[in-house]
C-alpha atoms as a PDB file:
ATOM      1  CA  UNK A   1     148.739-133.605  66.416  1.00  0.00           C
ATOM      2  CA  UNK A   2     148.901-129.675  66.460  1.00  0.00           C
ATOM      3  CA  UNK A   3     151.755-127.767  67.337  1.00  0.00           C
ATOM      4  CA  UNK A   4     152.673-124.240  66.915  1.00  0.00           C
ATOM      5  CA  UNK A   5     156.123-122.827  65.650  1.00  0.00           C
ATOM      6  CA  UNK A   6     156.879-119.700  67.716  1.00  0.00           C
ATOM      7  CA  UNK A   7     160.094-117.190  66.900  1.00  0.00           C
ATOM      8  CA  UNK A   8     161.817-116.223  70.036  1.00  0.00           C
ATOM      9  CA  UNK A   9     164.472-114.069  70.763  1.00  0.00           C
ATOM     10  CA  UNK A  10     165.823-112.199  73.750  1.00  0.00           C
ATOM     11  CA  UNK A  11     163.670-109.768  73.465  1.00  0.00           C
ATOM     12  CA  UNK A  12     161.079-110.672  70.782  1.00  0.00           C
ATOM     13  CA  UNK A  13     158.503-113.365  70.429  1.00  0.00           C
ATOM     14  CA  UNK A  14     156.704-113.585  67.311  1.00  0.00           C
ATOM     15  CA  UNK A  15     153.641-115.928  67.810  1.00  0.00           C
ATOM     16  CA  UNK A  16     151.929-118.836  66.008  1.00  0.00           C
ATOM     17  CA  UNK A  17     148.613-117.970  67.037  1.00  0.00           C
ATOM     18  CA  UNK A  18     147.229-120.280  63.991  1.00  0.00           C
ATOM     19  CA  UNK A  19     149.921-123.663  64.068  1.00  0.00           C
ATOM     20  CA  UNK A  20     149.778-126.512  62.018  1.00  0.00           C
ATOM     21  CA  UNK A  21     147.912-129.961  62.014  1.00  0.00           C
ATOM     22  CA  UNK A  22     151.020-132.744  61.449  1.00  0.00           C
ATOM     23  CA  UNK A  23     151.237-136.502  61.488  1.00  0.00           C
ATOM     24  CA  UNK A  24     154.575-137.400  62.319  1.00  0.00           C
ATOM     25  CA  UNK A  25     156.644-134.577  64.623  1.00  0.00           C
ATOM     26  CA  UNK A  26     159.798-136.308  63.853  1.00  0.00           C
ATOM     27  CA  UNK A  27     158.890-136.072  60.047  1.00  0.00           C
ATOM     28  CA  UNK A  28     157.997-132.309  60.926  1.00  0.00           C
ATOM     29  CA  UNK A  29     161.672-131.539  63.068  1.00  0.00           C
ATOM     30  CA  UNK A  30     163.305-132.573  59.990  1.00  0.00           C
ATOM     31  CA  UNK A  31     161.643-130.277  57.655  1.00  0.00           C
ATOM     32  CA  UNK A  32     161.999-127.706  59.832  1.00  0.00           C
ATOM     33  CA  UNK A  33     165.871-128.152  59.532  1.00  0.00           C
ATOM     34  CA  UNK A  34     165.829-129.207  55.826  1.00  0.00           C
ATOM     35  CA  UNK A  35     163.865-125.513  55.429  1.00  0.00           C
ATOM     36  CA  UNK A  36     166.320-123.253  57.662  1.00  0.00           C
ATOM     37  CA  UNK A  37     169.345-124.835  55.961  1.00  0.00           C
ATOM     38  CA  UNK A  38     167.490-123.425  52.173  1.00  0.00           C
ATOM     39  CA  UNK A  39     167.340-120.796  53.676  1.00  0.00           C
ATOM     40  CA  UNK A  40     170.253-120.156  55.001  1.00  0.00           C
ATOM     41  CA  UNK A  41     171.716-121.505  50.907  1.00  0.00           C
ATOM     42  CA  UNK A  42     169.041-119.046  49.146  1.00  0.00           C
ATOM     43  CA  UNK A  43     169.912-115.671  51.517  1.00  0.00           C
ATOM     44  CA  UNK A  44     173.002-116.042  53.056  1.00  0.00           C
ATOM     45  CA  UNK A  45     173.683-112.721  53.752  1.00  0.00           C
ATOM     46  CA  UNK A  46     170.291-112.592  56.163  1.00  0.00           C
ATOM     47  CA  UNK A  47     171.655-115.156  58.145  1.00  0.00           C
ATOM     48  CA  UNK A  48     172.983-112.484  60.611  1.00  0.00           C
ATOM     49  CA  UNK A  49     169.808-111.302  61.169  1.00  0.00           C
ATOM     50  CA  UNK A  50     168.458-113.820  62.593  1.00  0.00           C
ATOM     51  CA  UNK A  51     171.497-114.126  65.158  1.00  0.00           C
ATOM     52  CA  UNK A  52     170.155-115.077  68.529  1.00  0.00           C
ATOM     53  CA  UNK A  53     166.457-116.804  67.368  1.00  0.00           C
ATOM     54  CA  UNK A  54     165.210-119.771  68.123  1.00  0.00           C
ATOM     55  CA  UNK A  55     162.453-121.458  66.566  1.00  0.00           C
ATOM     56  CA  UNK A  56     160.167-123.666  69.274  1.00  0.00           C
ATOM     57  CA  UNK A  57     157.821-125.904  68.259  1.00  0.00           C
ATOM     58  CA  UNK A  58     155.090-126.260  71.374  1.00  0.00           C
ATOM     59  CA  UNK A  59     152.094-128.549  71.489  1.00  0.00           C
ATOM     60  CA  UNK A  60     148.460-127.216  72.296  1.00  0.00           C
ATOM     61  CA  UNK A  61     149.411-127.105  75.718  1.00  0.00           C
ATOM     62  CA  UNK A  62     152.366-124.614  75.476  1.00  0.00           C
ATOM     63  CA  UNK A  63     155.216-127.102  76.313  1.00  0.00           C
ATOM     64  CA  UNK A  64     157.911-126.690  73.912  1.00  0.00           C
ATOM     65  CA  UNK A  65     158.828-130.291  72.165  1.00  0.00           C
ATOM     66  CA  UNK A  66     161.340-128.993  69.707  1.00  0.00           C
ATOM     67  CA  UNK A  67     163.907-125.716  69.911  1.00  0.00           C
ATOM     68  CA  UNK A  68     166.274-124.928  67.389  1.00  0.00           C
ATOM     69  CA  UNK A  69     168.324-122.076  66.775  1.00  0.00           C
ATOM     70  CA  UNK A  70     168.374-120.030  63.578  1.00  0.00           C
ATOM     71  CA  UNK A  71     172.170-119.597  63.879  1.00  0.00           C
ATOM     72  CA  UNK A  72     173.000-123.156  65.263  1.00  0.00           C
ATOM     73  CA  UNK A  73     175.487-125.492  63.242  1.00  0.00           C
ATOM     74  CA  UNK A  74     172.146-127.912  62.265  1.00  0.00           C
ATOM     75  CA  UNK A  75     174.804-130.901  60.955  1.00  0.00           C
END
């Protein structure tokens, strides 16, 4: 399975133009949270930066099987 992990904002949309080949997209969803929450432990204080974006995860089609946003509560 391919998706593609696209930063969205308001106003902004950076792109995956590239994605990533993955087995398991449940497997992938949780590294995706397991990674923002290091983040969020290693740079706290660029947390407000990133106020308002979302992270979706879309198949090769374009439909979006996974949002989640940077400044959500992720427990």
């Amino acid at each position: 399975m391919h998706y593609h992990f696209h930063l969205v904002s308001r106003h902004n949309i950076i792109p995956d133009e590239e994605g990533l080949e993955v087995t398991d997209l449940a497997m992938t969803c949780k590294e995706v949270i397991r990674t923002i929450e290091e983040s969020r432990r290693e740079s706290p204080s660029t947390a407000a930066e990133w106020k308002g974006w979302r992270l979706n995860v879309a198949d090769v089609a374009g439909t979006i099987v996974f949002s989640i946003g940077l400044d959500d509560p992720l427990h």
